[in-house]
Protein backbone atom coordinates (compact mmCIF):
# COMPACT_ATOMS: atom_id res chain seq x y z
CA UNK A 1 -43.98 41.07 105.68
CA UNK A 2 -42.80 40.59 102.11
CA UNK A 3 -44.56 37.33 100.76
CA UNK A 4 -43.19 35.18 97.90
CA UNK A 5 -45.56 32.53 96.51
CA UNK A 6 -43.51 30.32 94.22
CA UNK A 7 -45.72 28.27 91.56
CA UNK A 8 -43.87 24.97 91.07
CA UNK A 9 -44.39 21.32 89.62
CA UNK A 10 -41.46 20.15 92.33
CA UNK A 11 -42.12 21.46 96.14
CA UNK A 12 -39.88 18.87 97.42
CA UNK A 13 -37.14 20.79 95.19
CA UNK A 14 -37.28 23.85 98.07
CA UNK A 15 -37.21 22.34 101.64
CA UNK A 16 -33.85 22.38 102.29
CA UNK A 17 -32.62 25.62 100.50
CA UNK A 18 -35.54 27.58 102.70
CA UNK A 19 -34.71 26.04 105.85
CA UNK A 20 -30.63 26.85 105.40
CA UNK A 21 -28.51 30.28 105.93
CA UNK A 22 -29.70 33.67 105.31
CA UNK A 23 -33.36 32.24 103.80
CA UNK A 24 -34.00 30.03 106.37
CA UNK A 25 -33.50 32.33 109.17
CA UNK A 26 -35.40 35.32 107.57
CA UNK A 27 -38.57 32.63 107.40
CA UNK A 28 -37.82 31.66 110.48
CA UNK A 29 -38.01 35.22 112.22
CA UNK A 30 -40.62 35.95 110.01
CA UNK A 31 -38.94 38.73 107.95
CA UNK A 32 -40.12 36.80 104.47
CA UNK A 33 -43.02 34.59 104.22
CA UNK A 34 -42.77 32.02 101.61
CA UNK A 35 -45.42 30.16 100.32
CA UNK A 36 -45.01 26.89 97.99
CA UNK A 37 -47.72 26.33 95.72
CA UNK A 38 -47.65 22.89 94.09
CA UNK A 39 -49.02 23.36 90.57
CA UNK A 40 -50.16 19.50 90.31
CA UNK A 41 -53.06 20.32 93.04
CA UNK A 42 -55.11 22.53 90.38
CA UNK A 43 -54.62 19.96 87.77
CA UNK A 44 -58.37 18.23 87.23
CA UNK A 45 -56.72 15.29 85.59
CA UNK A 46 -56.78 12.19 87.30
CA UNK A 47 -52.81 11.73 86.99
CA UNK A 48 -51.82 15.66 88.07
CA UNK A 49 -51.08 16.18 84.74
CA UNK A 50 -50.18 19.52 84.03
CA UNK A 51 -48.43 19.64 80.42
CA UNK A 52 -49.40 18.93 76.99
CA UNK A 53 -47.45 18.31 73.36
CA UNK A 54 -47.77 22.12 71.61
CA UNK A 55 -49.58 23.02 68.93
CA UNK A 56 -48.08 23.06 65.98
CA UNK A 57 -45.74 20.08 66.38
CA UNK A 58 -41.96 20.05 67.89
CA UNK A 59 -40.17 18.34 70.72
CA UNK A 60 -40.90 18.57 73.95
CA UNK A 61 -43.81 19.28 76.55
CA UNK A 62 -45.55 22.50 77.27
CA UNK A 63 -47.29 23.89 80.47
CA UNK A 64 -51.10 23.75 80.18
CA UNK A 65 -52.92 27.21 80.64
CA UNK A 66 -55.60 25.90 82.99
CA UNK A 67 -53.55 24.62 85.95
CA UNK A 68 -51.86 27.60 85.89
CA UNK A 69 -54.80 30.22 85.48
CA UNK A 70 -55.92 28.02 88.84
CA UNK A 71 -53.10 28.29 90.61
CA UNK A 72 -52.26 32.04 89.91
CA UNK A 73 -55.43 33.44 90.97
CA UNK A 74 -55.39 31.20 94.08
CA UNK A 75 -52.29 33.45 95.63
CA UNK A 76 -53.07 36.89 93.29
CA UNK A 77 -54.49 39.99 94.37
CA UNK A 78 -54.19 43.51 93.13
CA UNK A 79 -51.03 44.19 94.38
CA UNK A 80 -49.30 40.88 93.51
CA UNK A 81 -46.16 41.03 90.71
CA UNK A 82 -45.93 37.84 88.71
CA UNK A 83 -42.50 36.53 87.47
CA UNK A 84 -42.24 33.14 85.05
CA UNK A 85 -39.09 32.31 85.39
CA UNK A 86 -38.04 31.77 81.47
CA UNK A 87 -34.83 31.40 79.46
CA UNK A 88 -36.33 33.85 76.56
CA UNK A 89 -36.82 36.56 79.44
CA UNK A 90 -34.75 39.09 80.50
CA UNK A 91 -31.74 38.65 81.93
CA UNK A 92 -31.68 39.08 85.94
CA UNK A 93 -29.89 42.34 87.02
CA UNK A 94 -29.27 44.44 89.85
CA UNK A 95 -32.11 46.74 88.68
CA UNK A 96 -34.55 44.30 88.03
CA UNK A 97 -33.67 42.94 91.62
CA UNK A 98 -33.48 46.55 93.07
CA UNK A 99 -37.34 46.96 91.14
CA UNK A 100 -39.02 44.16 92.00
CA UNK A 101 -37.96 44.51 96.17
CA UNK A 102 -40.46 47.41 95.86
CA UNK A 103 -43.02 45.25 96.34
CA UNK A 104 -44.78 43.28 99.24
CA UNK A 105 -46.03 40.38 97.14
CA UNK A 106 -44.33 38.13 94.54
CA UNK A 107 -45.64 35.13 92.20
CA UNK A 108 -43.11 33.11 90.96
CA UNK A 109 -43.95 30.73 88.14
CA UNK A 110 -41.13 27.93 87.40
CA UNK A 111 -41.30 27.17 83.81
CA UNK A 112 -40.42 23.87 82.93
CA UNK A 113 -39.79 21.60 79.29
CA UNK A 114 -40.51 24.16 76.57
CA UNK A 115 -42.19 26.72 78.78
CA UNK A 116 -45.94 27.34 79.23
CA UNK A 117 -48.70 28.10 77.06
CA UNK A 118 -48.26 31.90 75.84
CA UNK A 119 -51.45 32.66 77.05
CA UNK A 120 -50.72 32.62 80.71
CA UNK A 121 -47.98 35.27 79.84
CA UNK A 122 -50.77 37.25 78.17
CA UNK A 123 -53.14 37.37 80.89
CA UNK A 124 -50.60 37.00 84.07
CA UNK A 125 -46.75 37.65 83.86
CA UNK A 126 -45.32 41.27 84.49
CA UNK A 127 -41.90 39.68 84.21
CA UNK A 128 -40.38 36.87 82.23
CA UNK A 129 -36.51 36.75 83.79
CA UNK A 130 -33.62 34.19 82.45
CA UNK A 131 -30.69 33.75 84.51
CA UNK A 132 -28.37 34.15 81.31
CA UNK A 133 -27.77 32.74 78.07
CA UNK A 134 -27.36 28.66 79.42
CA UNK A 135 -30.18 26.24 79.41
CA UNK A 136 -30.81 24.85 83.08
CA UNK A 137 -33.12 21.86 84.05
CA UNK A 138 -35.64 24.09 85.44
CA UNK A 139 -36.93 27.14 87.20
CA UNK A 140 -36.67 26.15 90.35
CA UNK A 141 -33.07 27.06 90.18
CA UNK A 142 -33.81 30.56 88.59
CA UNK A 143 -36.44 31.06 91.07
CA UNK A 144 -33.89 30.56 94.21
CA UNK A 145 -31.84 33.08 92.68
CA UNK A 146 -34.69 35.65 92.14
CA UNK A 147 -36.11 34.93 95.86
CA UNK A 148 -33.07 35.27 97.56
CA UNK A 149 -31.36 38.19 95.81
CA UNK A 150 -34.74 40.21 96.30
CA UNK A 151 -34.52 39.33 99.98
CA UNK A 152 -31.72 40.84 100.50
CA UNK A 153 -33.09 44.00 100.49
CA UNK A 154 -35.61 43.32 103.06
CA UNK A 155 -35.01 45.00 106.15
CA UNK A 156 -33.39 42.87 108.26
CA UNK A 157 -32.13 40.13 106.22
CA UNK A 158 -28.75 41.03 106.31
CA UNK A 159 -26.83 41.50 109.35
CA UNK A 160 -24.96 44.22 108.02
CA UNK A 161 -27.16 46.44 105.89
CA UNK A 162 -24.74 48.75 104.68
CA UNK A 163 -22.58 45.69 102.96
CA UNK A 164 -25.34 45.81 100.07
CA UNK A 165 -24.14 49.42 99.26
CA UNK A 166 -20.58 47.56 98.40
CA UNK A 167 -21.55 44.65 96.75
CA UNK A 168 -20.58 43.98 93.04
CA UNK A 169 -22.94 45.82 90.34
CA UNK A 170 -23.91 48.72 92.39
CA UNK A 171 -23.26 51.39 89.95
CA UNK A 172 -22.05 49.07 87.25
CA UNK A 173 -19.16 48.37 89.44
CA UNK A 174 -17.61 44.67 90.51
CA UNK A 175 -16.45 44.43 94.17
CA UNK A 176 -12.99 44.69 94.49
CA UNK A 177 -10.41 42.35 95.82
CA UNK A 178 -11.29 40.53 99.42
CA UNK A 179 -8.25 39.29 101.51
CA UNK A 180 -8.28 37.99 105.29
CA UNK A 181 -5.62 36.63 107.41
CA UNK A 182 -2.73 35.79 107.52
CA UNK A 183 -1.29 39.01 106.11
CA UNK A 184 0.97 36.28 104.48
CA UNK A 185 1.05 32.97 103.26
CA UNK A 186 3.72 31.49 100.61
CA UNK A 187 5.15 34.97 100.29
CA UNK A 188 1.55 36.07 98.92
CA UNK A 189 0.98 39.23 100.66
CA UNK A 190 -1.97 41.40 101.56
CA UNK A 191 -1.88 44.64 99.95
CA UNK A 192 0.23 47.37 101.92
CA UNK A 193 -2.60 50.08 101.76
CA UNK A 194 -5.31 47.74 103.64
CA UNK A 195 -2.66 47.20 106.35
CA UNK A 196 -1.99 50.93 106.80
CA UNK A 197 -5.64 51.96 108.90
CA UNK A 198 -6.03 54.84 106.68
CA UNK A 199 -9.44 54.91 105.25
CA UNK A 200 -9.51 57.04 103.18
CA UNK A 201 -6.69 55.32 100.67
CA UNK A 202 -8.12 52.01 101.26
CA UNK A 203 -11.72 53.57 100.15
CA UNK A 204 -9.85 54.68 97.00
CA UNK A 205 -7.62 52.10 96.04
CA UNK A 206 -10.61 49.72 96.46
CA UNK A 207 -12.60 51.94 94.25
CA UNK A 208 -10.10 51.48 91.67
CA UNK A 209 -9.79 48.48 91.76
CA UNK A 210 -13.87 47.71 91.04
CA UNK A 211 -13.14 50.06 88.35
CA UNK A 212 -10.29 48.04 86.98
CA UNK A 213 -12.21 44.94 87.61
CA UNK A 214 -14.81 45.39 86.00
CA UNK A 215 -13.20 47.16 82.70
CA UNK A 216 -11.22 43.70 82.22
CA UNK A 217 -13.59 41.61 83.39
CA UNK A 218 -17.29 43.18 82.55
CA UNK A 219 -16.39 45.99 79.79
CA UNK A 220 -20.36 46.09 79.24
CA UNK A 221 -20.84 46.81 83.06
CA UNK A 222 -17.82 49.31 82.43
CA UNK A 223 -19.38 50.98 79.62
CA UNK A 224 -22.60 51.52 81.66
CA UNK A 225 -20.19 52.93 84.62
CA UNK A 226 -18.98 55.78 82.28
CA UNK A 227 -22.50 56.62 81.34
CA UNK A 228 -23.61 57.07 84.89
CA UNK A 229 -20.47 58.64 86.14
């Protein structure tokens, strides 16, 4: 069973995102275990406290080292991949998400205010991620993302396995265009080719439209696409 432990200064912040959909089920049939540390519990101050002003002056608060060295090695063994979720990181991608599914057991650390003391990095993290270039309230968004998207790829999260092979940014590619019934509605029309039954032309003309997609849309993902192709 894949575990997630996810480091955070807000349990109450996950309850009802791990008990809905996709997540909740996979805890539920025990497919991913997920374990919610609550980083005020290895705080030995008598108010929880687990941030400080940084050294060196500026605004905000940082994460203090020791409540954090505490809490990491209480869920870290050998095996274990920590992740501080940070908006000077990385940015998520498939590959990082394809990577990191790899393994059985998964720290996540939310950062919060300015981030945490660098020295936790230093001893600890094996990957800072950011969700993009935006500023969010916390990690506990970021780490949602990062737990779900990775759990996707466990066996048996997904009903239908082989819809992760078509997904957007497989190969550099975005998925292509989606339509349902009706076939029409105020003389918008589903296109004639997924109508037709033949497979093989609606397995083309949806690859190019991902293709086309994605050059218009995501002409970094494109440029990738023509690397790889």
């Amino acid at each position: 069973m894949k575990l997630f432990n996810i480091i955070t200064l807000f349990p109450d912040f996950f309850k009802s995102p791990l008990k809905t959909s996709l997540l909740g089920r996979a805890i539920d049939s025990q497919i991913i275990k997920v374990n919610i540390v609550d980083l005020k519990l290895f705080s030995l101050d008598k108010f929880h406290r687990c941030d400080d002003s940084p050294y060196g002056g500026g605004s905000g608060m940082v994460l203090e080292p020791e409540p954090l060295f505490r809490a990491i090695e209480s869920v870290r063994n050998e095996r274990t991949k920590v992740v501080l979720t940070s908006p000077s990181g990385m940015l998520l991608n498939q590959d990082i998400v394809q990577e990191l599914s790899g393994e059985d057991n998964i720290a996540i650390i939310c950062g919060r205010y300015e981030g945490v003391d660098q020295r936790v990095i230093d001893r600890y993290v094996d990957y800072e991620i950011s969700m993009g270039d935006y500023v969010i309230s916390g990690g506990e968004y970021a780490a949602l993302v990062i737990l779900d998207s990775i759990a996707r790829y466990v066996p048996g999260f997904m009903s239908n396995p082989d819809s992760l092979m078509e997904e957007s940014f497989q190969n550099y590619l975005l998925e292509y265009p989606q339509y349902t019934r009706p076939s029409v509605i105020e003389g918008l029309e589903v296109p004639d080719v997924l109508l037709s039954g033949d497979h093989k032309k609606i397995r083309d003309w949806r690859r190019k439209k991902s293709i086309e997609k994605t050059q218009k849309v995501r002409p970094d993902l494109y440029k990738k696409y023509l690397d790889i192709k």
